[in-house]
C-alpha atoms as a PDB file:
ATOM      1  CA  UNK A   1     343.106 135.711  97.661  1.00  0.00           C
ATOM      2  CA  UNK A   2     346.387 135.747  99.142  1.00  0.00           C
ATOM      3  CA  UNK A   3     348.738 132.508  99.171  1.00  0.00           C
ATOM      4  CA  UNK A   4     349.278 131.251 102.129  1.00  0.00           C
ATOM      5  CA  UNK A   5     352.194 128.886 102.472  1.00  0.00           C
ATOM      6  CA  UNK A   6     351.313 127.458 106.414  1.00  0.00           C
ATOM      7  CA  UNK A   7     352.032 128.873 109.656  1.00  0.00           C
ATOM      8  CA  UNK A   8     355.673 129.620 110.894  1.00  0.00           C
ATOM      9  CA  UNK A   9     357.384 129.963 114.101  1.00  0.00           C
ATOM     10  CA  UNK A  10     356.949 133.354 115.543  1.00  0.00           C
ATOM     11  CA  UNK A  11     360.239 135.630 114.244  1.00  0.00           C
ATOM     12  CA  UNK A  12     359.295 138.507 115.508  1.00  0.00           C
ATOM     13  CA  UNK A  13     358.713 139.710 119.205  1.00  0.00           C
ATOM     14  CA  UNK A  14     355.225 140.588 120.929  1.00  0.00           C
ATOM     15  CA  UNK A  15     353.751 143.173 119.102  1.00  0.00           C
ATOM     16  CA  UNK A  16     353.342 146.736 121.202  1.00  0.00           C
ATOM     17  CA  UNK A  17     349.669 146.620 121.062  1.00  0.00           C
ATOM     18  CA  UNK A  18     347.653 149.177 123.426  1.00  0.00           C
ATOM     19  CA  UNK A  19     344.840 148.134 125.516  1.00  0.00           C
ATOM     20  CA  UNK A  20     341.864 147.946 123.677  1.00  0.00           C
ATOM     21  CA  UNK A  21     339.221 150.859 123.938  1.00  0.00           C
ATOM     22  CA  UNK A  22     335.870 150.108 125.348  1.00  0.00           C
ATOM     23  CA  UNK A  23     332.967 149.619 122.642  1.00  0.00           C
ATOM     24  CA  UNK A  24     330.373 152.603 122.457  1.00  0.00           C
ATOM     25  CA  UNK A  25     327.248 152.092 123.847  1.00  0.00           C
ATOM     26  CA  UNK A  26     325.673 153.196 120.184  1.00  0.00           C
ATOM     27  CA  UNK A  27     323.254 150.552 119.275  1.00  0.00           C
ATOM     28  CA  UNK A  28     324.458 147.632 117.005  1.00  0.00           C
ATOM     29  CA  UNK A  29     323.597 148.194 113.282  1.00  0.00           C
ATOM     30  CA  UNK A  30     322.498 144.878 111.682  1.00  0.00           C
ATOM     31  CA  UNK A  31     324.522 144.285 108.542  1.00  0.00           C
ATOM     32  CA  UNK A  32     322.017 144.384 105.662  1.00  0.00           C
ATOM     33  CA  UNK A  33     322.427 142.161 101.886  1.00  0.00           C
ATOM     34  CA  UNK A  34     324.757 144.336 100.041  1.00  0.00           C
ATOM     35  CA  UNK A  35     323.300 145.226  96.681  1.00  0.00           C
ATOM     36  CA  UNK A  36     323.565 143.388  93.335  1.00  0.00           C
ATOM     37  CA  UNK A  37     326.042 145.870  92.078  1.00  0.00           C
ATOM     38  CA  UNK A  38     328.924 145.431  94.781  1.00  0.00           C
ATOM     39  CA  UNK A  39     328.571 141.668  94.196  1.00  0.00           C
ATOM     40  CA  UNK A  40     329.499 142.400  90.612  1.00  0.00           C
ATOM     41  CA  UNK A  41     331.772 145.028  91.415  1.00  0.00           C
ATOM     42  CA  UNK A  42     333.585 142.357  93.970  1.00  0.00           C
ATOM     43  CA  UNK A  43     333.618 139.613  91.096  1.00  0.00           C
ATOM     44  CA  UNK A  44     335.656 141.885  88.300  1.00  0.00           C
ATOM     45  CA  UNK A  45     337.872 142.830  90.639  1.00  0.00           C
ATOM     46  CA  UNK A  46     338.514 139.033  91.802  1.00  0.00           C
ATOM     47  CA  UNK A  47     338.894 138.252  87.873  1.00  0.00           C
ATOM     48  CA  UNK A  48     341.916 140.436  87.436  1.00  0.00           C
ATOM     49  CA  UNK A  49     343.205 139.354  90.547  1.00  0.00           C
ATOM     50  CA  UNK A  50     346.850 138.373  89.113  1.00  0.00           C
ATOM     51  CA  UNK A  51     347.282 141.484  86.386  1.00  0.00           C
ATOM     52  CA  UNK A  52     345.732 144.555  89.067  1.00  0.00           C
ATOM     53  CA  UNK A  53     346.030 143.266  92.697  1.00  0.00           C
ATOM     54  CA  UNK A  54     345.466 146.839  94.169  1.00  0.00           C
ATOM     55  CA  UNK A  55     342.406 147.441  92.722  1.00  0.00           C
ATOM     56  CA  UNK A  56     340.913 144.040  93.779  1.00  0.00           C
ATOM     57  CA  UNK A  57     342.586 143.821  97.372  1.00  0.00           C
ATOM     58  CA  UNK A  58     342.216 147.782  97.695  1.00  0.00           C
ATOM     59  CA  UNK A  59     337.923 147.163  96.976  1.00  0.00           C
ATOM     60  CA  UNK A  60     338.253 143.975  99.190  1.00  0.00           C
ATOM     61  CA  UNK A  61     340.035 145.696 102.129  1.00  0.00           C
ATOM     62  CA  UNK A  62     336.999 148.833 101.935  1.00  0.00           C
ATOM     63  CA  UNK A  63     334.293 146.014 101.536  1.00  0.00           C
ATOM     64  CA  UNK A  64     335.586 144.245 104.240  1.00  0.00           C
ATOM     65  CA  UNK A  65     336.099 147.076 106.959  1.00  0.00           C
ATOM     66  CA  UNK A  66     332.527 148.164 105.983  1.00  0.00           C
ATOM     67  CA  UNK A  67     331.383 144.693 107.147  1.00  0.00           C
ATOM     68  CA  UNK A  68     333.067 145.234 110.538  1.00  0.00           C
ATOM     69  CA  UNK A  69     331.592 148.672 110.944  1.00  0.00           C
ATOM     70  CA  UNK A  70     328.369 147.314 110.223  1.00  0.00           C
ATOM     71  CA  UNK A  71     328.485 145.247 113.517  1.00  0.00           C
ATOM     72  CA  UNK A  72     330.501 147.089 115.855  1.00  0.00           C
ATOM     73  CA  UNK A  73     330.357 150.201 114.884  1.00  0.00           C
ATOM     74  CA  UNK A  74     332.683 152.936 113.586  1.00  0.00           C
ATOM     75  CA  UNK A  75     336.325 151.289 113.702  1.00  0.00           C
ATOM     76  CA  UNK A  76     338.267 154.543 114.533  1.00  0.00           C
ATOM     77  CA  UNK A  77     339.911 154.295 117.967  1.00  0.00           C
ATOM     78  CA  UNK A  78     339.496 150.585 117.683  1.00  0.00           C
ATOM     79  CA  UNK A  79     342.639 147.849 118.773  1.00  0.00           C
ATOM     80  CA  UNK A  80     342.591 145.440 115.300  1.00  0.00           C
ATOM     81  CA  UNK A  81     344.570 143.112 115.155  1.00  0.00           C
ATOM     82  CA  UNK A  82     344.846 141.548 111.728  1.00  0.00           C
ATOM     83  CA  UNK A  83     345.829 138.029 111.274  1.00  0.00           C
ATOM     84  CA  UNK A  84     346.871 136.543 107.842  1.00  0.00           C
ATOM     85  CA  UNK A  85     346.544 139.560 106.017  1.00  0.00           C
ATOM     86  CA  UNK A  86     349.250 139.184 103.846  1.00  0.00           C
ATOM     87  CA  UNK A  87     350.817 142.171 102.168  1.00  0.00           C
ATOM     88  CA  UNK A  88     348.637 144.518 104.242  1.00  0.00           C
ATOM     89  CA  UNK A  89     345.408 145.718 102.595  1.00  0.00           C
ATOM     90  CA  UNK A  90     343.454 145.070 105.668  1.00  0.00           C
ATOM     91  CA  UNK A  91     345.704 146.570 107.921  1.00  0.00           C
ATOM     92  CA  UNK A  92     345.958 149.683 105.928  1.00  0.00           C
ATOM     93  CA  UNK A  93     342.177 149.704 105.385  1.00  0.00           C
ATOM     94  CA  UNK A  94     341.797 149.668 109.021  1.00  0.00           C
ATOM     95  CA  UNK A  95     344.198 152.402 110.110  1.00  0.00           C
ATOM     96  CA  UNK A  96     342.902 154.689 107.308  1.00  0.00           C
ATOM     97  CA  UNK A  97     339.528 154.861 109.445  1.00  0.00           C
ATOM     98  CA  UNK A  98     341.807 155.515 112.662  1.00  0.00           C
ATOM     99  CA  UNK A  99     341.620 152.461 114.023  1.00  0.00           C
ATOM    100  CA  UNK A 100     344.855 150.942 115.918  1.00  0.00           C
ATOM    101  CA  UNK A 101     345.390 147.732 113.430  1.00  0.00           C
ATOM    102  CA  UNK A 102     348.479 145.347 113.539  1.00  0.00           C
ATOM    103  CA  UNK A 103     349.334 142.783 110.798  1.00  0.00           C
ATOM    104  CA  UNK A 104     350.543 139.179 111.915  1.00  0.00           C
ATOM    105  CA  UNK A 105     351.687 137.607 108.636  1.00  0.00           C
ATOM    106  CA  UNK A 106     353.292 133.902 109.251  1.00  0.00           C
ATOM    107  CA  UNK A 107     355.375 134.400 105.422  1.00  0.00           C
ATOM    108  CA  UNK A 108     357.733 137.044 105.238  1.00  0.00           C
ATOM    109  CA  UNK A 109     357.415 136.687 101.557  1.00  0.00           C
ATOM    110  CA  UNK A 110     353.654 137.376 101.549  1.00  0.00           C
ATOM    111  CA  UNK A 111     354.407 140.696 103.095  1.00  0.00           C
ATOM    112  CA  UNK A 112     355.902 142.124  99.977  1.00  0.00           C
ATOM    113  CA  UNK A 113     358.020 144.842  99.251  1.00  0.00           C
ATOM    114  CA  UNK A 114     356.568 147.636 101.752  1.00  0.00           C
ATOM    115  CA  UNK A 115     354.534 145.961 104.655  1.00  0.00           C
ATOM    116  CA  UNK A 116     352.499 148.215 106.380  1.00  0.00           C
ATOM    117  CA  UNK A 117     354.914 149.525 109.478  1.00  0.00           C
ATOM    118  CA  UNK A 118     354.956 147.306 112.577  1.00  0.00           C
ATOM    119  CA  UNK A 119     353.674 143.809 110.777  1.00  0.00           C
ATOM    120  CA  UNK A 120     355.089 140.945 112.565  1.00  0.00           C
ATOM    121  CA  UNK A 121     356.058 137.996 111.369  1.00  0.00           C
ATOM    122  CA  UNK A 122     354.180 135.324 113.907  1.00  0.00           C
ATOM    123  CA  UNK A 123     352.379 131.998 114.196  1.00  0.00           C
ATOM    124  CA  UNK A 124     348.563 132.075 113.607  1.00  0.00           C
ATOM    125  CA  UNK A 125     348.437 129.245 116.403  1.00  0.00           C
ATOM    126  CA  UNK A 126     350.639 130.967 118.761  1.00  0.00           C
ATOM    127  CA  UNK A 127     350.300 135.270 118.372  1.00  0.00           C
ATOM    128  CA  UNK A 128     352.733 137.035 120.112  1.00  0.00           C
ATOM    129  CA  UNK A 129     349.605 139.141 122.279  1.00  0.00           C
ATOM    130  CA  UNK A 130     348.410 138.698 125.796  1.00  0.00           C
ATOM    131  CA  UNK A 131     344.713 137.863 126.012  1.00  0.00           C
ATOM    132  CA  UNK A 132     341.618 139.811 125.214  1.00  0.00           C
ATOM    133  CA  UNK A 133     344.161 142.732 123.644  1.00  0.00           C
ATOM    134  CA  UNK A 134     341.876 143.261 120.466  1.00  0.00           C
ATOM    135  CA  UNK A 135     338.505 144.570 120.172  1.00  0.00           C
ATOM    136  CA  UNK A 136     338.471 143.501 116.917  1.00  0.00           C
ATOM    137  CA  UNK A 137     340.476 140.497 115.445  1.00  0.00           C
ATOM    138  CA  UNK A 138     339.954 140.321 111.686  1.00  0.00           C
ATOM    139  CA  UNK A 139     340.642 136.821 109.448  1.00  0.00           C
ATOM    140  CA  UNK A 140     340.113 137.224 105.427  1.00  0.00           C
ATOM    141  CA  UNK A 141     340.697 134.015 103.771  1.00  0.00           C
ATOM    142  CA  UNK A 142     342.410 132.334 106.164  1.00  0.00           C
ATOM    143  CA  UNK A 143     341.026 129.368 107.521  1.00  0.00           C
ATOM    144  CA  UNK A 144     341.184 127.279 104.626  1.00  0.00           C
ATOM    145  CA  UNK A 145     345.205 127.625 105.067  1.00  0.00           C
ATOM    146  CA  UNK A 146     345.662 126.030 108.382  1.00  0.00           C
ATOM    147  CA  UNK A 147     345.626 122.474 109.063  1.00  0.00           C
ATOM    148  CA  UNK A 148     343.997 122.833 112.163  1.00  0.00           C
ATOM    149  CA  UNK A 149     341.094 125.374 112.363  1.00  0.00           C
ATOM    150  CA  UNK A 150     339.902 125.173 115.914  1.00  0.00           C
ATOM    151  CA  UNK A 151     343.323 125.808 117.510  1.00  0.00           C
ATOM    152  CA  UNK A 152     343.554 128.830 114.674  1.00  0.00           C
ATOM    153  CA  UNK A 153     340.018 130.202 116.049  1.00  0.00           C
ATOM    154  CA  UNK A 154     340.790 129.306 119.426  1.00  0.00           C
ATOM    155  CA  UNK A 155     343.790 131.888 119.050  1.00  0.00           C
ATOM    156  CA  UNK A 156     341.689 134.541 117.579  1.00  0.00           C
ATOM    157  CA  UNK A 157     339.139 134.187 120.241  1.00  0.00           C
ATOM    158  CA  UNK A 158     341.746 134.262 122.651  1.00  0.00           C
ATOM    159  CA  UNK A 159     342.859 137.713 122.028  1.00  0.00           C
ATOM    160  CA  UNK A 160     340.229 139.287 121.411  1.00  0.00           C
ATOM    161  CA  UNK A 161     338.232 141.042 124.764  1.00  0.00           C
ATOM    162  CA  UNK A 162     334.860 140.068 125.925  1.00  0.00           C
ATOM    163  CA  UNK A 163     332.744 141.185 123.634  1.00  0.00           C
ATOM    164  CA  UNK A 164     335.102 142.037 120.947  1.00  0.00           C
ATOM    165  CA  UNK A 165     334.237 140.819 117.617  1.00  0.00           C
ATOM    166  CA  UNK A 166     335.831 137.920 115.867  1.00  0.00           C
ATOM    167  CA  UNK A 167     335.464 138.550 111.799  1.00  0.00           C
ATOM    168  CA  UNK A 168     336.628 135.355 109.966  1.00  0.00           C
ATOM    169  CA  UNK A 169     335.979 134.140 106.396  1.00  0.00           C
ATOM    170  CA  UNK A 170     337.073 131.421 104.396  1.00  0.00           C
ATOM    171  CA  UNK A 171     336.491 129.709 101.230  1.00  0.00           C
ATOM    172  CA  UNK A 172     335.187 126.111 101.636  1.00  0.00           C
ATOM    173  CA  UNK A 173     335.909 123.032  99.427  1.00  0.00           C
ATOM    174  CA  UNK A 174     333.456 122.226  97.695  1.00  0.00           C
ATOM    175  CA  UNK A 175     332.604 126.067  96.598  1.00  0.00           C
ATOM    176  CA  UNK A 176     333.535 126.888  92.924  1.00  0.00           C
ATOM    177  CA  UNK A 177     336.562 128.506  93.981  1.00  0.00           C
ATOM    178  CA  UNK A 178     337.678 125.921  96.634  1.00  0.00           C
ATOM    179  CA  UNK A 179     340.519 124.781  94.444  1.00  0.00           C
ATOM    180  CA  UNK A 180     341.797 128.015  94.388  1.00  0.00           C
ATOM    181  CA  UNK A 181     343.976 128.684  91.291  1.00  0.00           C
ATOM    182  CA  UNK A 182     343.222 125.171  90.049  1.00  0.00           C
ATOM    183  CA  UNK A 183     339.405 125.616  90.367  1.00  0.00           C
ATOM    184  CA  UNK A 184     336.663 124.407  89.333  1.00  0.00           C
ATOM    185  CA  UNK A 185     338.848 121.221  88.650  1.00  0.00           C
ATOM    186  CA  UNK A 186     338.968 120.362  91.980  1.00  0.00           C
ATOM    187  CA  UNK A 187     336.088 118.670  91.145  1.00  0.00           C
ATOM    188  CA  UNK A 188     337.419 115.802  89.446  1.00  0.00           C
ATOM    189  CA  UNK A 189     340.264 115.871  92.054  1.00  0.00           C
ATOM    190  CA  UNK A 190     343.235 117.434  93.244  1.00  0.00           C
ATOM    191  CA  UNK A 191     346.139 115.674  91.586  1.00  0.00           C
ATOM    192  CA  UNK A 192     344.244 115.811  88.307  1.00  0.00           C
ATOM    193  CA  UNK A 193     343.210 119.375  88.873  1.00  0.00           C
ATOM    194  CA  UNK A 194     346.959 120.906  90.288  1.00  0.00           C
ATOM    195  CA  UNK A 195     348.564 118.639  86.521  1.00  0.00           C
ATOM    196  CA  UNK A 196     346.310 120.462  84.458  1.00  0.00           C
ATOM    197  CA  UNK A 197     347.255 123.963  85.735  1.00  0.00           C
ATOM    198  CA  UNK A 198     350.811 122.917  85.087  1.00  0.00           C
ATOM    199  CA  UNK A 199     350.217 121.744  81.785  1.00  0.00           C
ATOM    200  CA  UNK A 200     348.095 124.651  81.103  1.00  0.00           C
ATOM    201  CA  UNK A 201     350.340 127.395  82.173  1.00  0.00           C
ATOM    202  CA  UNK A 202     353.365 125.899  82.348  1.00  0.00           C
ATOM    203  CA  UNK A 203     354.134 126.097  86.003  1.00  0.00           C
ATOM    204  CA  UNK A 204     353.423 124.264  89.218  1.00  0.00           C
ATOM    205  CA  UNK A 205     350.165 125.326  91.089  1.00  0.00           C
ATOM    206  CA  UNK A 206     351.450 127.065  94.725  1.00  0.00           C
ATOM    207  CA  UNK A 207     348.621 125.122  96.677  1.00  0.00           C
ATOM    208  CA  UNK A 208     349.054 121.515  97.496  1.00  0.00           C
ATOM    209  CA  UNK A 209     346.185 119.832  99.251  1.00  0.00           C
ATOM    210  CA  UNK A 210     346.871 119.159 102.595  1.00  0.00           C
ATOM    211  CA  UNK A 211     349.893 121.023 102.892  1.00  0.00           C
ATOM    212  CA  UNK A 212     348.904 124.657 102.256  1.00  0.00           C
ATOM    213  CA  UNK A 213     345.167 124.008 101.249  1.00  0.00           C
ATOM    214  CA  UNK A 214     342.966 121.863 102.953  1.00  0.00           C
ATOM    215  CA  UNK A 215     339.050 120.885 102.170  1.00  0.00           C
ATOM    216  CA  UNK A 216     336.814 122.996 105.553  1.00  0.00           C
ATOM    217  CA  UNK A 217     333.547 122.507 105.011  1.00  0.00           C
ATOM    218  CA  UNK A 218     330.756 125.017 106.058  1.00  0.00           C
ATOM    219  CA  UNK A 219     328.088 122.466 107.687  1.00  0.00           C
ATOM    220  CA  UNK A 220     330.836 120.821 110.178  1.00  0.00           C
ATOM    221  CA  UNK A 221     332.499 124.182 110.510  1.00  0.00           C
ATOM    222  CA  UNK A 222     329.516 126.020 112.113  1.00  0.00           C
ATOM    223  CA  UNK A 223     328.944 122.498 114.448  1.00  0.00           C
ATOM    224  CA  UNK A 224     332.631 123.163 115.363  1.00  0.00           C
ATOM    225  CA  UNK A 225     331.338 126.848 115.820  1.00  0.00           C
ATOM    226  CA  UNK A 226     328.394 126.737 117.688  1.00  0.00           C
ATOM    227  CA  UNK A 227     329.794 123.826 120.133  1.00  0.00           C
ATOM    228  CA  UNK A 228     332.684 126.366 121.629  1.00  0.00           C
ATOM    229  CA  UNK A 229     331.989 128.478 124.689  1.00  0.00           C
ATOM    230  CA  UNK A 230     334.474 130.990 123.848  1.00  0.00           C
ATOM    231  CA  UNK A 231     332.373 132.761 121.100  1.00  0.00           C
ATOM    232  CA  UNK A 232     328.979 133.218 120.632  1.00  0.00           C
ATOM    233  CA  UNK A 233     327.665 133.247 116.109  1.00  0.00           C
ATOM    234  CA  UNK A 234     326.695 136.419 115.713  1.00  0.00           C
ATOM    235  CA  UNK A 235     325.846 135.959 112.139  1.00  0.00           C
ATOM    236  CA  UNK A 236     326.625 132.910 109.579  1.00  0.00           C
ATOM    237  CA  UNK A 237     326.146 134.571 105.578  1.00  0.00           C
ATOM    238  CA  UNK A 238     328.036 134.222 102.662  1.00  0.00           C
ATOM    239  CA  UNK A 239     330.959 136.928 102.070  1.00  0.00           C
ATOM    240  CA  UNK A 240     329.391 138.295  98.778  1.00  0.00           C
ATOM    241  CA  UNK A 241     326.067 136.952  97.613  1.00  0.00           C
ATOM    242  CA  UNK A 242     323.770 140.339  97.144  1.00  0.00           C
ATOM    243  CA  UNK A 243     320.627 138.807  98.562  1.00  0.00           C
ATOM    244  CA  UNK A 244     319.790 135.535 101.145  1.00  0.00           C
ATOM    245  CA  UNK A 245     323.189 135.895 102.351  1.00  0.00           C
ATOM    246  CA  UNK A 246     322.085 134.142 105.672  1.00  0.00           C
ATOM    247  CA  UNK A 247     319.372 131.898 104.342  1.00  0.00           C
ATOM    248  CA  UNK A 248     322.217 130.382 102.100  1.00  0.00           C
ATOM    249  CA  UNK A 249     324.140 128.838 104.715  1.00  0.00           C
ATOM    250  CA  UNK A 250     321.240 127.275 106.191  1.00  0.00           C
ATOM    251  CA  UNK A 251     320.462 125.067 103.181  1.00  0.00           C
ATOM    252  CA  UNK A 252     322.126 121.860 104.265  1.00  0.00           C
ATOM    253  CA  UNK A 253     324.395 120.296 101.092  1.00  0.00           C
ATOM    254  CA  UNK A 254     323.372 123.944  99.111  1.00  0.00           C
ATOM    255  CA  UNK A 255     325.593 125.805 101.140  1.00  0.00           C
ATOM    256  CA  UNK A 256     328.655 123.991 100.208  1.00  0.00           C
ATOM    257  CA  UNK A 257     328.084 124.639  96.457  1.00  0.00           C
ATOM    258  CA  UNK A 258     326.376 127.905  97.190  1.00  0.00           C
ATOM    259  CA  UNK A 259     327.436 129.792  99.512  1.00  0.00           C
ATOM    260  CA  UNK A 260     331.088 130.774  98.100  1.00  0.00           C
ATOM    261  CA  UNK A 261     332.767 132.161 100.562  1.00  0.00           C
ATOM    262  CA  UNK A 262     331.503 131.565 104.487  1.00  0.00           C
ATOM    263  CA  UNK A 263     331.551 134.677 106.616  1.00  0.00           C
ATOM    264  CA  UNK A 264     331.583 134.135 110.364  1.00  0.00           C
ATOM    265  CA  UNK A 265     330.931 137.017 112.712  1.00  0.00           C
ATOM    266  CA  UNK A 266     331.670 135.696 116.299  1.00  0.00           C
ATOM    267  CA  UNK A 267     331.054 137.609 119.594  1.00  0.00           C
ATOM    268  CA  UNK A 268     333.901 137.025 122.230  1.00  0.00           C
ATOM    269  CA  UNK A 269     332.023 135.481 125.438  1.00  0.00           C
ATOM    270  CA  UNK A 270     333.257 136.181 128.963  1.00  0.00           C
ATOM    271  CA  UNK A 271     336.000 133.652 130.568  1.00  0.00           C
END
């Protein structure tokens, strides 16, 4: 996933976002376990993360936006408003199905080269938007990045209309990939995990514990959830597991070894 390196000041001024478009009164589709193949199509991308980066974040991005369309509906038309995305994979996912999409990215240098056109440099705590703006405010891998995740959600949730959908997904802890480039040797502990990726490749890991990576856990993270009146949990599943997404994450103690990657689909309430 992408690095994040914490959340900057805003350098960049409000975004020009448009008013968001009202939702269609189409039914909502229930999002359905993907099948065995995209779960293994999703995990050889993620192994050649660092050698072919388009093709994993291009099949991540198109997974991803499926998800959303899956609960709300065809995107086109739609005010996203992309937070964290990084270099832009998202975003450009997004407006490829016409929807309105704007990346906030709080490191210039995760933005890369060629940004998509309009990202803004901005604080995850503090986005340059006036409230309810979005109907859709998207969060891939995020989370995990921020040393405090309720003010982070309480931003999202802020911005996005009543009724608009909150998409947010993080990797926890204790999952297999929790240590990120130094996993599974988180483990046995940070420290000893981040000096044997230096010894092993030669250079220093780019996530320190509590500075850019910090240990969320799923079971207080849906308390933390499910205790705000701002958003209602529209579904709690793991990202990428093929089958008993849902009835994953409700295995106490499982879940944190299980699950992988938490997927939280939150429904803005009214004020």
């Amino acid at each position: 996933m992408p690095v994040r390196r914490g959340w900057s000041r805003p350098r960049g001024g409000a975004a020009n976002v448009t008013a968001p478009r009202p939702l269609t009164a189409s039914p909502q589709r229930r999002f359905k376990d993907p099948s065995l193949q995209r779960s293994f199509a999703l995990f050889r991308a993620f192994l050649h993360e660092q050698d072919d980066p388009e093709t994993c974040y291009s099949l991540l991005a198109r997974d991803s936006v499926d998800q959303v369309e899956a609960y709300c509906g065809a995107v086109d038309g739609r005010t996203v408003v992309d937070v964290g995305g990084g270099s832009g994979y998202f975003t450009e996912e997004f407006r490829r199905r016409g929807a309105q999409a704007y990346l906030f990215e709080p490191d210039l240098s995760e933005l890369g080269v060629k940004p998509p056109g309009g990202a803004v440099v901005a604080d995850g705590y503090l986005l340059p938007l006036r409230d309810g703006v979005a109907d859709v405010t998207f969060s891939s891998n995020v989370l995990e990045h921020v040393a405090d995740p309720q003010t982070f959600l309480s931003e999202l949730a802020r911005v996005t209309r009543p009724g608009g959908l909150v998409y947010v997904s993080f990797t926890n802890w204790l999952s297999p990939w929790g240590g990120h480039e130094w996993a599974p040797w988180h483990y046995l502990g940070a420290e000893r995990a981040r000096a044997r990726y230096q010894r092993r490749t030669g250079r220093a890991a780019k996530h320190t514990l509590g500075e850019n990576l910090f240990a969320v856990h799923i079971g207080a993270t849906l308390r933390q959830v499910r205790a705000r009146d701002d958003v209602e949990v529209v579904s709690a599943r793991s990202r990428y597991w093929p089958f008993l997404a849902e009835g994953v994450v409700k295995a106490p103690g499982l879940r944190e070894f299980a699950t992988w990657n938490l997927l939280l689909i939150l429904r803005r309430c009214p004020p």
